[in-house]
N, C-alpha and C. Protein backbone atom coordinates (compact mmCIF):
# COMPACT_ATOMS: atom_id res chain seq x y z
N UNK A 1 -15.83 0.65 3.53
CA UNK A 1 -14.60 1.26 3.10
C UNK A 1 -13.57 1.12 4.23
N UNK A 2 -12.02 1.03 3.93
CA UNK A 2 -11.17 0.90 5.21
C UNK A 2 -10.14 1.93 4.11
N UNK A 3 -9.57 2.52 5.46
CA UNK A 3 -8.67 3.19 5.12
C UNK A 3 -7.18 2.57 5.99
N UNK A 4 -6.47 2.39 4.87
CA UNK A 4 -5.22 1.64 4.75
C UNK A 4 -3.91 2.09 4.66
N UNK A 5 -2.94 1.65 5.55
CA UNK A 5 -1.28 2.13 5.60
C UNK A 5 -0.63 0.96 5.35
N UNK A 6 0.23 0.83 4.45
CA UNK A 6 1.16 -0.30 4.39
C UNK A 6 2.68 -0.21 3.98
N UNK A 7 3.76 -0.67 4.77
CA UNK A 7 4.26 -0.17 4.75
C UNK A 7 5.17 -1.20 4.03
N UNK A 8 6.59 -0.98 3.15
CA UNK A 8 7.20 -1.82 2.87
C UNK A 8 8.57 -1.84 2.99
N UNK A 9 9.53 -2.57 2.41
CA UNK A 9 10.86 -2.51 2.43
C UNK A 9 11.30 -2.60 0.85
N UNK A 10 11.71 -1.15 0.65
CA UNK A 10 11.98 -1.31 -1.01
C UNK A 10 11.28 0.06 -1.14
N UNK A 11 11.84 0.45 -2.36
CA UNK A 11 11.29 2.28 -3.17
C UNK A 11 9.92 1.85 -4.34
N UNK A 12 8.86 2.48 -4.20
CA UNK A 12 8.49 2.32 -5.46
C UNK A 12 8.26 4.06 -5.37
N UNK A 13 8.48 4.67 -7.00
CA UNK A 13 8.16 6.14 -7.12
C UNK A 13 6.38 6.16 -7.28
N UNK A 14 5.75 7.48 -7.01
CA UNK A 14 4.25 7.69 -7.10
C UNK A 14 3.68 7.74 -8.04
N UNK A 15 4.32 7.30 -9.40
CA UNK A 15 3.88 7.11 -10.84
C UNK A 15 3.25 5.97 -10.63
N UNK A 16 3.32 4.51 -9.79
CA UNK A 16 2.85 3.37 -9.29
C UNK A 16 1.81 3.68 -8.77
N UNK A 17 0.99 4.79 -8.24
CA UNK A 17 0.41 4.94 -7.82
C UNK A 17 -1.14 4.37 -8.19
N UNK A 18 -1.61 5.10 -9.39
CA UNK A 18 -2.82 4.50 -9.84
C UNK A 18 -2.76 2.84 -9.86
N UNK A 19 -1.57 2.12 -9.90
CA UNK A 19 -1.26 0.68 -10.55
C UNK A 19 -1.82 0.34 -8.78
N UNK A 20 -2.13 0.92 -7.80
CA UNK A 20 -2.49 0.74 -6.56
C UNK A 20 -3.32 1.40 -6.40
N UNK A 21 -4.60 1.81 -7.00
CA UNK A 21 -5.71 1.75 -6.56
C UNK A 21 -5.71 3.31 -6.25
N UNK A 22 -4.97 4.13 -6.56
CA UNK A 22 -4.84 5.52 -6.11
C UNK A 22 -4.31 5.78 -5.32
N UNK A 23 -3.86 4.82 -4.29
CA UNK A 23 -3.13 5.19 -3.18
C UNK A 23 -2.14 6.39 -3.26
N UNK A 24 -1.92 6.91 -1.64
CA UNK A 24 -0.55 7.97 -1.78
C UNK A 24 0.37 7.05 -1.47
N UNK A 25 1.84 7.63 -2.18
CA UNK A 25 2.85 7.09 -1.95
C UNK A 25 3.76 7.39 -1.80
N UNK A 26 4.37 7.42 -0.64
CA UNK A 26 5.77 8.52 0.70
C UNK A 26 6.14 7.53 0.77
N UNK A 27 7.56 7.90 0.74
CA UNK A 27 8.97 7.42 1.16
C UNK A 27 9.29 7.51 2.47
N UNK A 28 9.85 6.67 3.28
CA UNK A 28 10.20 6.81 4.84
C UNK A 28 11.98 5.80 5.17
N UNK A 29 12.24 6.65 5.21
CA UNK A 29 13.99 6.58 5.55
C UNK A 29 14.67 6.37 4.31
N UNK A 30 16.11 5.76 4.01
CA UNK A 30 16.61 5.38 2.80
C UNK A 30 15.97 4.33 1.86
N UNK A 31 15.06 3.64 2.59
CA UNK A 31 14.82 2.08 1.78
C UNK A 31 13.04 1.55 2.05
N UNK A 32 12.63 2.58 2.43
CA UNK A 32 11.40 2.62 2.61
C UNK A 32 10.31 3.22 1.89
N UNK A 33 8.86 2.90 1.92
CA UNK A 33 7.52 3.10 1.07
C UNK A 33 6.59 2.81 2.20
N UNK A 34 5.42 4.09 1.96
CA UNK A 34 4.28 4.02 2.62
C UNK A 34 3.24 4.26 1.59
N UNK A 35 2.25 3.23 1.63
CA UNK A 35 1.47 3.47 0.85
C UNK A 35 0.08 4.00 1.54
N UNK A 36 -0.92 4.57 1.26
CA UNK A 36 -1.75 5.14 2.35
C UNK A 36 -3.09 5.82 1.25
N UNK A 37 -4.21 5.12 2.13
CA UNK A 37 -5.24 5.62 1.28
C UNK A 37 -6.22 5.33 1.78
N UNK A 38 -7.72 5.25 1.18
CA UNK A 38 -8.72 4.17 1.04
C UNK A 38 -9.23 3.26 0.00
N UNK A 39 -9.90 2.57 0.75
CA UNK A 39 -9.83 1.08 -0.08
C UNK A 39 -11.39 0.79 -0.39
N UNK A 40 -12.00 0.13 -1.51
CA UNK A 40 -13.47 -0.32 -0.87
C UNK A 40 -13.56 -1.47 0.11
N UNK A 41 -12.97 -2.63 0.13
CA UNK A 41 -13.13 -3.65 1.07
C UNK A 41 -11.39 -4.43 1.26
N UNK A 42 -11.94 -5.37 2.29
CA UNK A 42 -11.11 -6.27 2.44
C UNK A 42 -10.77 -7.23 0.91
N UNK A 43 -11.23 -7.20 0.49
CA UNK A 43 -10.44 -7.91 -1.21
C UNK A 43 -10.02 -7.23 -1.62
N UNK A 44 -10.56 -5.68 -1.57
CA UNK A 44 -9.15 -4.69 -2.59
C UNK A 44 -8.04 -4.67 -2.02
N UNK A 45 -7.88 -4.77 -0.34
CA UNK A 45 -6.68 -4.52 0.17
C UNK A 45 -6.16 -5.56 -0.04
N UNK A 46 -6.73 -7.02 0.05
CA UNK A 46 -5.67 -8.30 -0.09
C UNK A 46 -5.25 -7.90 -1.61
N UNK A 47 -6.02 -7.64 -3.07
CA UNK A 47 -5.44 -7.08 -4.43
C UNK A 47 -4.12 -6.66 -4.26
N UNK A 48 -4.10 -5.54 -3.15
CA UNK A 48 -2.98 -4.81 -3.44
C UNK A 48 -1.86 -5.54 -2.98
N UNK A 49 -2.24 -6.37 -1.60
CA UNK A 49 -1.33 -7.10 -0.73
C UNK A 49 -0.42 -8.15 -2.38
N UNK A 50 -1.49 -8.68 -3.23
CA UNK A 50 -0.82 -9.61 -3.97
C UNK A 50 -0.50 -9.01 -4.91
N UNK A 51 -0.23 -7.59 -5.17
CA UNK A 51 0.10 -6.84 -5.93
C UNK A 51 1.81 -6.83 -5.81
N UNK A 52 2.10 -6.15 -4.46
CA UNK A 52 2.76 -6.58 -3.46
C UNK A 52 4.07 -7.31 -3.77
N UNK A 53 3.18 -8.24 -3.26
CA UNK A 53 3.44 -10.01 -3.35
C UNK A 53 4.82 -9.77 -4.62
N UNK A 54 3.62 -9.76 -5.95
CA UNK A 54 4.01 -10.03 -7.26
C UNK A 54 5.49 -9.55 -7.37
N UNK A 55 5.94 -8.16 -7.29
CA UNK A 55 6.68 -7.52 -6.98
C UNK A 55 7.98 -7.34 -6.24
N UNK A 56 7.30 -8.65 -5.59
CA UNK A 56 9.30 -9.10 -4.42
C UNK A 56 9.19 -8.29 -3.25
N UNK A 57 8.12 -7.14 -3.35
CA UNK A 57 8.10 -6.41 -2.02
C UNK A 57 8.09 -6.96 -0.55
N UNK A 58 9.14 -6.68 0.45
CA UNK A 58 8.76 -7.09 1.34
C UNK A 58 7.91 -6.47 2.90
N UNK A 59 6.55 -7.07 2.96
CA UNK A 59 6.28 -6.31 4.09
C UNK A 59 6.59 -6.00 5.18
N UNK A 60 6.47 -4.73 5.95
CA UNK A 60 6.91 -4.41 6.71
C UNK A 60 5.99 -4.30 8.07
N UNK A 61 4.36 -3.71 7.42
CA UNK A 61 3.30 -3.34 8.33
C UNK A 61 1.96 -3.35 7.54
N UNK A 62 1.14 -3.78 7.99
CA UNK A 62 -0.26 -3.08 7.14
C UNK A 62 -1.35 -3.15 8.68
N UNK A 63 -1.58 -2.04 8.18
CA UNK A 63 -2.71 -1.80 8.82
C UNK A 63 -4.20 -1.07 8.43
N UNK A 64 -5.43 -1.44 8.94
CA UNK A 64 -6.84 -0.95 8.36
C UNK A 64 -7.57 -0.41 9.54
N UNK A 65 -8.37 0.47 8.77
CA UNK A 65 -9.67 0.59 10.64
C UNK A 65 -10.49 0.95 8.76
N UNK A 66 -12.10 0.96 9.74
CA UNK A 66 -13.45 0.93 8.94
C UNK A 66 -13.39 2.29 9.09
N UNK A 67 -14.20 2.83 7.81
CA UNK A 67 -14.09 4.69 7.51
C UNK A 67 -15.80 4.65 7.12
N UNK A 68 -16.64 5.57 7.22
CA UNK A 68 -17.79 5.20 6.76
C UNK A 68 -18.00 6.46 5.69
């Protein structure tokens, strides 16, 4: 399991949320999104990364550490 922060450039509201795996989802300054959670592996997080992707979002940060 990794527990995951990613951060972007662009709003999505926390109704998106489940569409990401459950993640939480905070706002940070006028034009900003943090998404923050846990993940089961490195393929769910790339999922979300091309979730992302799909979306026009642009990244800002992601980061993981291992959670047991």
């Amino acid at each position: 399991m990794l527990r995951i922060e990613i951060r972007i450039k662009g709003r999505i509201t926390a109704r998106w949320s489940e569409w990401f795996g459950g993640l939480t989802i905070d706002h940070s300054g006028p034009d900003g999104t943090i998404l923050r959670g846990v993940v089961a592996d490195q393929a769910a997080l790339y999922g979300i990364l091309a979730r992302l992707r799909d979306l026009g979002l642009p990244l800002i940060s992601v980061s993981s550490e291992d959670v047991e």
